[in-house]
N, C-alpha and C. Protein backbone atom coordinates (compact mmCIF):
# COMPACT_ATOMS: atom_id res chain seq x y z
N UNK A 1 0.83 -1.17 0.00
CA UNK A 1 0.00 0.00 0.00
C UNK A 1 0.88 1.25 0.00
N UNK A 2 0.68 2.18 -0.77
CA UNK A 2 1.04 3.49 -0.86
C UNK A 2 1.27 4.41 0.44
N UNK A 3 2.11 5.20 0.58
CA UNK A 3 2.47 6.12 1.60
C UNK A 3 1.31 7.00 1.51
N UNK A 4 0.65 7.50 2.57
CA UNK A 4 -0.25 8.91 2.46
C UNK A 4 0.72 10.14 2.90
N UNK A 5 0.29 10.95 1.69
CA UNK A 5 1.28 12.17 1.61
C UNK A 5 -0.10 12.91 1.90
N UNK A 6 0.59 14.36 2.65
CA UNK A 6 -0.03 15.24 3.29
C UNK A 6 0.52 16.42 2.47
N UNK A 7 -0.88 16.57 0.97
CA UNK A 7 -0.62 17.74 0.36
C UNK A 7 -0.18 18.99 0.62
N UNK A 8 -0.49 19.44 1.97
CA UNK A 8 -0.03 20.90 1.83
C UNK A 8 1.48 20.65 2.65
N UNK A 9 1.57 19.88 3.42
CA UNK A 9 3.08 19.85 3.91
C UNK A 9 4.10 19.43 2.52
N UNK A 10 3.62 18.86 1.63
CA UNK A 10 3.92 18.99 0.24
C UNK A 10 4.15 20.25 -0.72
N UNK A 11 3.25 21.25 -0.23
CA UNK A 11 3.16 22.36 -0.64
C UNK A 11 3.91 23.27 -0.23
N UNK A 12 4.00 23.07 1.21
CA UNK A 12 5.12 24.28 1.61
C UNK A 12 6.20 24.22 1.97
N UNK A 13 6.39 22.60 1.57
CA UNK A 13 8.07 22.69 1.50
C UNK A 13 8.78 22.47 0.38
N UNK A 14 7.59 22.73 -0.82
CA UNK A 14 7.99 22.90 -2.20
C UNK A 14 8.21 24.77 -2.04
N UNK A 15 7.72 25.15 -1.67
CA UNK A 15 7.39 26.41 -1.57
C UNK A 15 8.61 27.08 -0.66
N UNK A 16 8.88 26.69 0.41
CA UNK A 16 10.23 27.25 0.91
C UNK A 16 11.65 26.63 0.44
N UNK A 17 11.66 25.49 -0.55
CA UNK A 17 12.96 25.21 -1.08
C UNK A 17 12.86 26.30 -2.23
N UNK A 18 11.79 27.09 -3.42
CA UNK A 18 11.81 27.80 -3.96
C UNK A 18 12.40 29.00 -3.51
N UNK A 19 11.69 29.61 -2.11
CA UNK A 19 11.88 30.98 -1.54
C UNK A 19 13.91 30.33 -1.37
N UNK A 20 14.33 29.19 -0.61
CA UNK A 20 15.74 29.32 -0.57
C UNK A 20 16.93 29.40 -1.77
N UNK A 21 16.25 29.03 -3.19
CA UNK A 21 16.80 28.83 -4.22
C UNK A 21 16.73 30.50 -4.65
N UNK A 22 15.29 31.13 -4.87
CA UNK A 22 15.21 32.69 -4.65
C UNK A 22 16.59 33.24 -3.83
N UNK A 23 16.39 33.25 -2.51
CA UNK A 23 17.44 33.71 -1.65
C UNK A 23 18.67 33.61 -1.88
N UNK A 24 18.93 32.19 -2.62
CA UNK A 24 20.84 32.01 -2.80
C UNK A 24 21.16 33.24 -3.57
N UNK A 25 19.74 33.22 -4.94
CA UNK A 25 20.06 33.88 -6.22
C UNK A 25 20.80 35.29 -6.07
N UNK A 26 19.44 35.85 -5.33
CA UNK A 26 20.07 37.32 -4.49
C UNK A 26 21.18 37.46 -3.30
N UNK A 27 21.19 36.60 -2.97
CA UNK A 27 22.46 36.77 -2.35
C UNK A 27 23.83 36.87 -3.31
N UNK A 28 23.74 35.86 -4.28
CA UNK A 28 24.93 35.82 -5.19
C UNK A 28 25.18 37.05 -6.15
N UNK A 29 23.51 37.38 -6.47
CA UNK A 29 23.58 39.14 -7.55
C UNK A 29 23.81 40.08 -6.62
N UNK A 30 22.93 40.27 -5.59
CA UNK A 30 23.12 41.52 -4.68
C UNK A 30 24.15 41.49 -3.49
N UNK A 31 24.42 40.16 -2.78
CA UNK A 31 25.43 40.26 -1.96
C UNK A 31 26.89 40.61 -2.11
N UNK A 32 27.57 41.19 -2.86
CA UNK A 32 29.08 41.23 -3.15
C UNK A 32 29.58 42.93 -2.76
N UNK A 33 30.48 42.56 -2.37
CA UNK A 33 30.94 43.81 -2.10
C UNK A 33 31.04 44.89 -3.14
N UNK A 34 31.23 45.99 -2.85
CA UNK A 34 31.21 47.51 -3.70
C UNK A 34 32.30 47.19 -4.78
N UNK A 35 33.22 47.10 -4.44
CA UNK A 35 34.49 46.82 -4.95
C UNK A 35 34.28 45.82 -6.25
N UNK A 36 33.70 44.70 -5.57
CA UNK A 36 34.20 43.60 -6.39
C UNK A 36 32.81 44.28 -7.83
N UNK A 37 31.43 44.58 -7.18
CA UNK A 37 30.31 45.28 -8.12
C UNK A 37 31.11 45.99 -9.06
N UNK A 38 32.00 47.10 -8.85
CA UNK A 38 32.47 48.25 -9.53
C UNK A 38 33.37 47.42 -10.71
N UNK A 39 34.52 46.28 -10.36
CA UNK A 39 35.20 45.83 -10.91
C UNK A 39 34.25 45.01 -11.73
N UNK A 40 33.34 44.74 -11.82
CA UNK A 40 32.23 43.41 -12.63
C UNK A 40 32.02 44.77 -13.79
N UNK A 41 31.50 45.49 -12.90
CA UNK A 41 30.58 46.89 -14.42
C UNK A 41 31.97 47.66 -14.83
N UNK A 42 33.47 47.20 -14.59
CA UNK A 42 34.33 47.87 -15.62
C UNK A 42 34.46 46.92 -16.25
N UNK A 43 34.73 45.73 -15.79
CA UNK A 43 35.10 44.51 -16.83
C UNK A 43 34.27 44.58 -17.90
N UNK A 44 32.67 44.60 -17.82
CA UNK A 44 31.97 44.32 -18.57
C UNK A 44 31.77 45.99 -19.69
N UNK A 45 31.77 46.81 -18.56
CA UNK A 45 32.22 48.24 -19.99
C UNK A 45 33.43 48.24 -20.84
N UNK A 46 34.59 47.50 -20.73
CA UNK A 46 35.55 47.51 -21.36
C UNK A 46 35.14 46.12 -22.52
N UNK A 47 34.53 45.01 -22.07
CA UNK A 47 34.31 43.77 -23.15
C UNK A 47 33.14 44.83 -23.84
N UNK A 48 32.14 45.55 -24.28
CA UNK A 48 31.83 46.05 -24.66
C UNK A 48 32.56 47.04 -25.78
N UNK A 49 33.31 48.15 -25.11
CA UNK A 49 34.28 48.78 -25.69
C UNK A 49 34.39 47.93 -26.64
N UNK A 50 34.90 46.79 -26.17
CA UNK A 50 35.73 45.85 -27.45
C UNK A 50 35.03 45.89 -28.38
N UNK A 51 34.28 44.99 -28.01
CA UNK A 51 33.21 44.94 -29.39
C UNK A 51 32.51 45.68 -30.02
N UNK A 52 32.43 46.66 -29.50
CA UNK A 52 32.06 47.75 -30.39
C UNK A 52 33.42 48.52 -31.53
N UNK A 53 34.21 48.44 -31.17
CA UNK A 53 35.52 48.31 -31.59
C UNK A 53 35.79 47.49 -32.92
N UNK A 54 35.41 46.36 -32.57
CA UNK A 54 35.82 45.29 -33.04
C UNK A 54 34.43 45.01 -34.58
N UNK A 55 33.52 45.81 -34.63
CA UNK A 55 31.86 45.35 -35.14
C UNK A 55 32.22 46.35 -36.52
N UNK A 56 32.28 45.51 -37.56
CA UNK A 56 32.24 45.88 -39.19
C UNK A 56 31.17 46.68 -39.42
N UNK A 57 31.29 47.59 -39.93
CA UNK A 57 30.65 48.83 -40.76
C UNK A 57 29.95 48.22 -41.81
N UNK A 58 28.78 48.35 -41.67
CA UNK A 58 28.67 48.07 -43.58
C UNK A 58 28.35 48.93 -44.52
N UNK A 59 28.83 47.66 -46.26
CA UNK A 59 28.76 49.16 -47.04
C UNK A 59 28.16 50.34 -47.23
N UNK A 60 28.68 51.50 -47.70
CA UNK A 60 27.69 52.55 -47.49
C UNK A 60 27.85 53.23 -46.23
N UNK A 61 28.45 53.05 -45.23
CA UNK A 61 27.57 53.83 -44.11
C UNK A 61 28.24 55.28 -44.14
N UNK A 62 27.46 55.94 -43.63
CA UNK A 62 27.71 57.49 -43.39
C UNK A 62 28.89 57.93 -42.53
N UNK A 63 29.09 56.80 -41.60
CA UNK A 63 30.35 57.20 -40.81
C UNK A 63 31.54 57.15 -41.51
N UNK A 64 31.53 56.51 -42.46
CA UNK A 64 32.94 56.49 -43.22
C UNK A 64 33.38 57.44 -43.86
N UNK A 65 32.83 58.61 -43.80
CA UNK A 65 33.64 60.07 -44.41
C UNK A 65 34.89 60.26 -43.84
């Protein structure tokens, strides 16, 4: 015979492994120090730079005067 499961204790501990998987998330985006934040948004303005740098014109364009 089958186990009897008790739907809502089913429910809310589906429901608080979500809220802890939530929580890691923000902890990992929002928890980091100033420093290390500042160094993430230069890294990522300079790989930018690049590629914009790096991104072919095509024929015709007006910038090429």
């Amino acid at each position: 015979m089958a186990e009897i499961t008790n739907l809502n204790r089913y429910r809310k501990a589906q429901a608080r492994a979500e809220a802890r998987r939530q929580a890691d998330a923000n902890a990992a985006r929002f928890g980091r120090p100033k420093a290390e934040r500042e160094a993430e948004a230069a890294r990522q303005d300079r790989a930018s730079r690049t590629l914009d740098q790096h991104r072919i014109a095509p024929e015709g364009d007006a910038d090429d005067r």
